[in-house]
C-alpha atoms as a PDB file:
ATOM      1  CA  UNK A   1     -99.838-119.593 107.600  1.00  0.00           C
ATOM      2  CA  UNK A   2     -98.573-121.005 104.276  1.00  0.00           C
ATOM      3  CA  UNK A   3     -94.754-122.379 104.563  1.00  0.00           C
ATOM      4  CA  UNK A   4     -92.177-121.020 102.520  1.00  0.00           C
ATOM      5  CA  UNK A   5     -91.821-123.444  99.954  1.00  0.00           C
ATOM      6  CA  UNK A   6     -95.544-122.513  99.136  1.00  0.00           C
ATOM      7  CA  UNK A   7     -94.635-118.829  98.798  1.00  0.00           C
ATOM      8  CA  UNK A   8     -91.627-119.766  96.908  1.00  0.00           C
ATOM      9  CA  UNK A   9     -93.756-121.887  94.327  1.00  0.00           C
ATOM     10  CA  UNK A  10     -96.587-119.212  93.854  1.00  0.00           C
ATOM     11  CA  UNK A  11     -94.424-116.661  93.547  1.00  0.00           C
ATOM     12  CA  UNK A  12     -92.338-118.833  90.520  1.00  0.00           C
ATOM     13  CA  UNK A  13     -95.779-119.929  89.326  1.00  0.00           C
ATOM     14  CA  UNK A  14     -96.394-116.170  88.749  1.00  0.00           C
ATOM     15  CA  UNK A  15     -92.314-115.366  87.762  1.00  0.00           C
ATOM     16  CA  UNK A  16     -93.292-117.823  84.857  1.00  0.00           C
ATOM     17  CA  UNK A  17     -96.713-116.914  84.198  1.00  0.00           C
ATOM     18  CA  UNK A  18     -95.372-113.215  83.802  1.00  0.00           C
ATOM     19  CA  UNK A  19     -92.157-114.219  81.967  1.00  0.00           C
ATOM     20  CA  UNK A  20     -94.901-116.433  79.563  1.00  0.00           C
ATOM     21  CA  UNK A  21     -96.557-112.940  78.715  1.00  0.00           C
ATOM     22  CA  UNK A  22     -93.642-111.012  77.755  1.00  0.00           C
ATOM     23  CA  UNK A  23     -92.224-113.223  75.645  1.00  0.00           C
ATOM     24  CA  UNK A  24     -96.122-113.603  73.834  1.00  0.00           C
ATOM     25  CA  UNK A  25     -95.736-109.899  73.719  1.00  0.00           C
ATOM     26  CA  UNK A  26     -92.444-109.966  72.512  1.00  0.00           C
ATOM     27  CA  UNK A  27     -93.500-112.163  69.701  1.00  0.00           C
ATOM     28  CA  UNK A  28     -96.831-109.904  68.813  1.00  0.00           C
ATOM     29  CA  UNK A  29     -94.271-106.805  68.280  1.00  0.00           C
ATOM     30  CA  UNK A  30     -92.220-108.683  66.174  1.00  0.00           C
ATOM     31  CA  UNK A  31     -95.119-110.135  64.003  1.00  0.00           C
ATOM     32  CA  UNK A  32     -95.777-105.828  64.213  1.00  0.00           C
ATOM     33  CA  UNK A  33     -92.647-105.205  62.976  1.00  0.00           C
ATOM     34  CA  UNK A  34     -92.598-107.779  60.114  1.00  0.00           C
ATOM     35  CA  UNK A  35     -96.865-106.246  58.936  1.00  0.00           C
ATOM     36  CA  UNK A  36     -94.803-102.565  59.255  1.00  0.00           C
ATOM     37  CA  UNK A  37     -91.957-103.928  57.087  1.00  0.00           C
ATOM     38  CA  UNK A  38     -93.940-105.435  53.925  1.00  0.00           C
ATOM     39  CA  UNK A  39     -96.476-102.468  54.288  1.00  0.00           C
ATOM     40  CA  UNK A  40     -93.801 -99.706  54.224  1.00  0.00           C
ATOM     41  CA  UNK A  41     -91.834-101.888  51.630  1.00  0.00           C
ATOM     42  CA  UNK A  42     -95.007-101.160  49.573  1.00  0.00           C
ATOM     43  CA  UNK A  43     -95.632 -97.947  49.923  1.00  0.00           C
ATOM     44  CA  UNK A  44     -91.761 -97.645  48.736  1.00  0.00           C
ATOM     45  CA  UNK A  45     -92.403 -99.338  45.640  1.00  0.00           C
ATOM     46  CA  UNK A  46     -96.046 -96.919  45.229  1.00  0.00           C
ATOM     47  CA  UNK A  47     -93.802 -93.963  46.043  1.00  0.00           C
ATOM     48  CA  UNK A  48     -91.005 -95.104  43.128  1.00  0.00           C
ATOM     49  CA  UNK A  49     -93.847 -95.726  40.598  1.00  0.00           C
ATOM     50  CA  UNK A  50     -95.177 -92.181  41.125  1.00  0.00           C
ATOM     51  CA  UNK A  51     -91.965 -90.346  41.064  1.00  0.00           C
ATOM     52  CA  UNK A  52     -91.558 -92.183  37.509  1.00  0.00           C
ATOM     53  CA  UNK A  53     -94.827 -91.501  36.118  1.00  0.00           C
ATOM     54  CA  UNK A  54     -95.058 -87.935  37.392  1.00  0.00           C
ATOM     55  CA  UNK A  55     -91.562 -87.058  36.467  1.00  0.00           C
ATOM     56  CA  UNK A  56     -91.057 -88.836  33.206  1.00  0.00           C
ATOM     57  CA  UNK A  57     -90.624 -85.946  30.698  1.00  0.00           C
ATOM     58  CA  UNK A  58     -87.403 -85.050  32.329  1.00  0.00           C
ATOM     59  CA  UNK A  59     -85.788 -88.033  33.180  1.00  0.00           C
ATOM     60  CA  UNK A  60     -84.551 -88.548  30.265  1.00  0.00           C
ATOM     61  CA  UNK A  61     -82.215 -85.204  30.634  1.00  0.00           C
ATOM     62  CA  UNK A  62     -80.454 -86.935  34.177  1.00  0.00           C
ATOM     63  CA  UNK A  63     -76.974 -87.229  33.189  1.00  0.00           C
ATOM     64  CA  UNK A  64     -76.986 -91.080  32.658  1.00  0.00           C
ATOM     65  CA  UNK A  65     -74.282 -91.059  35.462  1.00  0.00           C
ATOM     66  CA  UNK A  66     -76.333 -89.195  37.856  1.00  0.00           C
ATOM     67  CA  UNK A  67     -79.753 -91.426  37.202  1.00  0.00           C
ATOM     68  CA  UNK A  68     -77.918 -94.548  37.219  1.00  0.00           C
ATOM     69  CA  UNK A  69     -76.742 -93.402  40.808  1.00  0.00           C
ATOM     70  CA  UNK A  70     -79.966 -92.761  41.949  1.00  0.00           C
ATOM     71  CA  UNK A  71     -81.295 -96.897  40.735  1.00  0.00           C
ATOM     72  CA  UNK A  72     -78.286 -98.209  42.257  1.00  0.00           C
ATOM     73  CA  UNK A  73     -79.078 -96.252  45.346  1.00  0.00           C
ATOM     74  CA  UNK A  74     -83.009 -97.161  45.216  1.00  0.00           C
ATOM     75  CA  UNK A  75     -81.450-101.266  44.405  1.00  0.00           C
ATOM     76  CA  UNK A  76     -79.314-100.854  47.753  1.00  0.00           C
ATOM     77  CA  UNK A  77     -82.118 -99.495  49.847  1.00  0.00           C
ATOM     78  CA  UNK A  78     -84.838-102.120  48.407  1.00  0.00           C
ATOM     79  CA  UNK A  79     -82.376-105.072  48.744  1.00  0.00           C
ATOM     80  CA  UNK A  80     -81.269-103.796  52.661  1.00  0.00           C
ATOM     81  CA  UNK A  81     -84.933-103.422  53.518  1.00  0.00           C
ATOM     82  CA  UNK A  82     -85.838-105.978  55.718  1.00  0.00           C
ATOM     83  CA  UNK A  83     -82.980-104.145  58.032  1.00  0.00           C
ATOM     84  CA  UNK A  84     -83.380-100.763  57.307  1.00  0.00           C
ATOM     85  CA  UNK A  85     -86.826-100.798  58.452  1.00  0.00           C
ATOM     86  CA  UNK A  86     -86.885-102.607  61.379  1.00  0.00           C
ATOM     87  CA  UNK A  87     -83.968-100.759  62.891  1.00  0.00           C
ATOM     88  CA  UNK A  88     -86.735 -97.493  63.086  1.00  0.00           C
ATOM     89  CA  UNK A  89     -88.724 -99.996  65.915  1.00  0.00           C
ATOM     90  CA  UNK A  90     -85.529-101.057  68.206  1.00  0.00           C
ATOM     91  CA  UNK A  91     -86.284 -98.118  70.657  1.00  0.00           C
ATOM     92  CA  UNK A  92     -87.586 -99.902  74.045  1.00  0.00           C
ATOM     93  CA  UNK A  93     -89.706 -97.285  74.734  1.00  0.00           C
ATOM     94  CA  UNK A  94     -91.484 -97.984  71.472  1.00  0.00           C
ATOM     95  CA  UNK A  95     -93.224-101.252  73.164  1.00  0.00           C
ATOM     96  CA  UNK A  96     -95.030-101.538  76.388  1.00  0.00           C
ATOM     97  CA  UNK A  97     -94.064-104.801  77.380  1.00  0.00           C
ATOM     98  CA  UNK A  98     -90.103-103.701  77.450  1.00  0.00           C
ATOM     99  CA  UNK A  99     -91.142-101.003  79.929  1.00  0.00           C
ATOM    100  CA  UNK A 100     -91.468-101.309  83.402  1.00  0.00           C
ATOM    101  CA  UNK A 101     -95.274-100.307  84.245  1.00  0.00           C
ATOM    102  CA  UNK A 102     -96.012 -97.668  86.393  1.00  0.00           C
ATOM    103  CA  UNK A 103     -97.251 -99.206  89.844  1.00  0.00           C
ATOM    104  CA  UNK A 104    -100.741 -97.837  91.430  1.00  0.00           C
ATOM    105  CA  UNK A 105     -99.756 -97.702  94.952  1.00  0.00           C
ATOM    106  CA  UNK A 106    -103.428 -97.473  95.965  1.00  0.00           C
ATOM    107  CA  UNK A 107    -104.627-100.483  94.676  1.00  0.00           C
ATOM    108  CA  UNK A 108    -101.473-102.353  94.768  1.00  0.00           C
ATOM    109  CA  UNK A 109    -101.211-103.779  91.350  1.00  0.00           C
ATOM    110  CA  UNK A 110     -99.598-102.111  88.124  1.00  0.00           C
ATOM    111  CA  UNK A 111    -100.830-100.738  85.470  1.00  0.00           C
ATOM    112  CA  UNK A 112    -100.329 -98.880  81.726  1.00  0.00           C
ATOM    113  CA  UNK A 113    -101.032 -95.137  82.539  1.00  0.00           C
ATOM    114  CA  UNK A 114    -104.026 -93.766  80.811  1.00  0.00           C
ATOM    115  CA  UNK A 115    -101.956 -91.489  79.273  1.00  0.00           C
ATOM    116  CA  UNK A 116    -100.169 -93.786  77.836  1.00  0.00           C
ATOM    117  CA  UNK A 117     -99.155 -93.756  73.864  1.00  0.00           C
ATOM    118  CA  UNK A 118    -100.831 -97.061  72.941  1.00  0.00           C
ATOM    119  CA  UNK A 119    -104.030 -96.212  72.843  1.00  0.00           C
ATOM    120  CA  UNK A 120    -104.625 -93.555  70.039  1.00  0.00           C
ATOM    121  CA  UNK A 121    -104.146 -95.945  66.633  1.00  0.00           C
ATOM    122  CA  UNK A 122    -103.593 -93.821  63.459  1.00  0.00           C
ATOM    123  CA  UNK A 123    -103.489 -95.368  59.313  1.00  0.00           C
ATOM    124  CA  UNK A 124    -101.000 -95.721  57.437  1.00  0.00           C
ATOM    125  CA  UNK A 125    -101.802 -94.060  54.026  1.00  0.00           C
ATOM    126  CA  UNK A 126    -105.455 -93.493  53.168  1.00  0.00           C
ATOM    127  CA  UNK A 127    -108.799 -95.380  53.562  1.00  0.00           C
ATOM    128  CA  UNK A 128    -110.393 -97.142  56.523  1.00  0.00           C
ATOM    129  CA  UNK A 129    -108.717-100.682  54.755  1.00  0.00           C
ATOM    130  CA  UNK A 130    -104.975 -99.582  55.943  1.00  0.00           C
ATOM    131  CA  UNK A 131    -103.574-101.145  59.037  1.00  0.00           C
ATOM    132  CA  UNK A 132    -103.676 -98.935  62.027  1.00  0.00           C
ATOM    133  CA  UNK A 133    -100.575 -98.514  64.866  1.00  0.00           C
ATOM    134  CA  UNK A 134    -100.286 -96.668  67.597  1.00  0.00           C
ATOM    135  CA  UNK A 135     -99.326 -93.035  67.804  1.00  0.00           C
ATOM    136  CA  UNK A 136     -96.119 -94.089  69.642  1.00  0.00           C
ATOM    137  CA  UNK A 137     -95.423 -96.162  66.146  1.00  0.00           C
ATOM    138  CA  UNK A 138     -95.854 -92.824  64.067  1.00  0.00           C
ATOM    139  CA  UNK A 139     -92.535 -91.264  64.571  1.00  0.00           C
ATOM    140  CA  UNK A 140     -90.716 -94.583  63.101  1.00  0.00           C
ATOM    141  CA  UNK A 141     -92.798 -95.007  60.412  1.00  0.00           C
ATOM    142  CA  UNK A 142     -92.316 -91.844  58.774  1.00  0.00           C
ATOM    143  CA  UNK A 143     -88.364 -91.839  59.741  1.00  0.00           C
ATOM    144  CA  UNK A 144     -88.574 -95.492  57.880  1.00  0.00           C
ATOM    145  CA  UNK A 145     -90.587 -94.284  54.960  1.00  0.00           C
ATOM    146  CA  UNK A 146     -88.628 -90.783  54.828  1.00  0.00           C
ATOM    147  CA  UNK A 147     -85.816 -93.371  53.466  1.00  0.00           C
ATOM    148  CA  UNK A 148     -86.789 -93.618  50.316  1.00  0.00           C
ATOM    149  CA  UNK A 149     -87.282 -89.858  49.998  1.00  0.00           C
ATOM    150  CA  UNK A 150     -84.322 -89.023  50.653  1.00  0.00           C
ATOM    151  CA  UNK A 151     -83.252 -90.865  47.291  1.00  0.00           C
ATOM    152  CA  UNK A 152     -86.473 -89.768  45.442  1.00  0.00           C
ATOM    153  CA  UNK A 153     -85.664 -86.081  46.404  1.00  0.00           C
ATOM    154  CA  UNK A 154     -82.816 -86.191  43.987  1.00  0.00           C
ATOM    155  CA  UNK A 155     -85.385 -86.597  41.100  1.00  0.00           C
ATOM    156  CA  UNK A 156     -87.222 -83.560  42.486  1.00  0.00           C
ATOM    157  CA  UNK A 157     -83.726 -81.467  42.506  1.00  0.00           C
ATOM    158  CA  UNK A 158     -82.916 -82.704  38.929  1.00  0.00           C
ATOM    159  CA  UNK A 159     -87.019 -81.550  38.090  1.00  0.00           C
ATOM    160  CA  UNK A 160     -86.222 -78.075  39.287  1.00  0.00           C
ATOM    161  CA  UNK A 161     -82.909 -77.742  37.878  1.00  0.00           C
ATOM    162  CA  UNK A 162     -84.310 -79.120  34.415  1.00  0.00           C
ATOM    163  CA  UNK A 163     -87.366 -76.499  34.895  1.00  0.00           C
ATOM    164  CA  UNK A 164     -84.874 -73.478  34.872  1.00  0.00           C
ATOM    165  CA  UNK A 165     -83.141 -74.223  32.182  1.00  0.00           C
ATOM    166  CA  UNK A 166     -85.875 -75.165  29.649  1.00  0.00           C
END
């Protein structure tokens, strides 16, 4: 029979060993977060250049007002960024590690479920070269790229009104 200090120490020894892996997991979904942040950043900037090039004969007939809302809007959302987008991956149930695990009764030990969200990984844009996530991640990424849409989709609204008239 082991005394209770030994049970006391193994079972710190493994309190620590497990609190050591959370916070290493911890640190992975933040280094996540940051990869999602400058790629999505991107894609913002591809995403303005496109609206500009494919929407450039009409521009020019924004009420200077109007488009000069629209950059000081796009200026806002670029500068707030590195908030904005993170915010989208705060949910808890987003990450694995800031779950409890479901416990296997049967062989006493816990485990991810096989169902579980983390294992299908998806691209973001196109081409094998783009980082992959999880499904779970899809969801926030499209809420945090929809952001700059929702400014860009005044450009479309201008395009349509400018299409009627002419």
């Amino acid at each position: 029979m082991t005394s209770i200090d030994e049970m006391k120490a193994d079972l710190d020894s493994k309190l620590d060993q497990r609190t050591d892996l959370v916070e290493a997991m911890e640190a992975q979904s933040q280094r996540v977060v940051g990869a999602l942040t400058r790629e999505i950043k991107a894609r913002w900037e591809e995403d303005v250049a496109r609206e500009r090039a494919n929407h450039a004969s009409y521009v020019k007939t924004i009420p200077g007002d109007a488009l000069r809302a629209i950059k000081e809007e796009l200026n806002e959302l670029r500068q707030q960024a590195d908030v904005i987008i993170p915010s989208h991956f705060e949910d808890d149930s987003l990450w694995s590690h800031r779950q409890e695990l479901n416990h296997d009764r049967e062989n006493d030990r816990r485990q991810v479920p096989s169902s579980s969200p983390y294992r299908p990984y998806r691209s973001i844009g196109r081409g094998n070269e783009n980082p992959r996530y999880p499904d779970v991640l899809d969801e926030p990424i499209r809420s945090a790229r929809g952001e700059i849409g929702v400014i860009l989709q005044q450009l479309v609204l201008y395009r349509i009104s400018y299409t009627r008239v002419v």
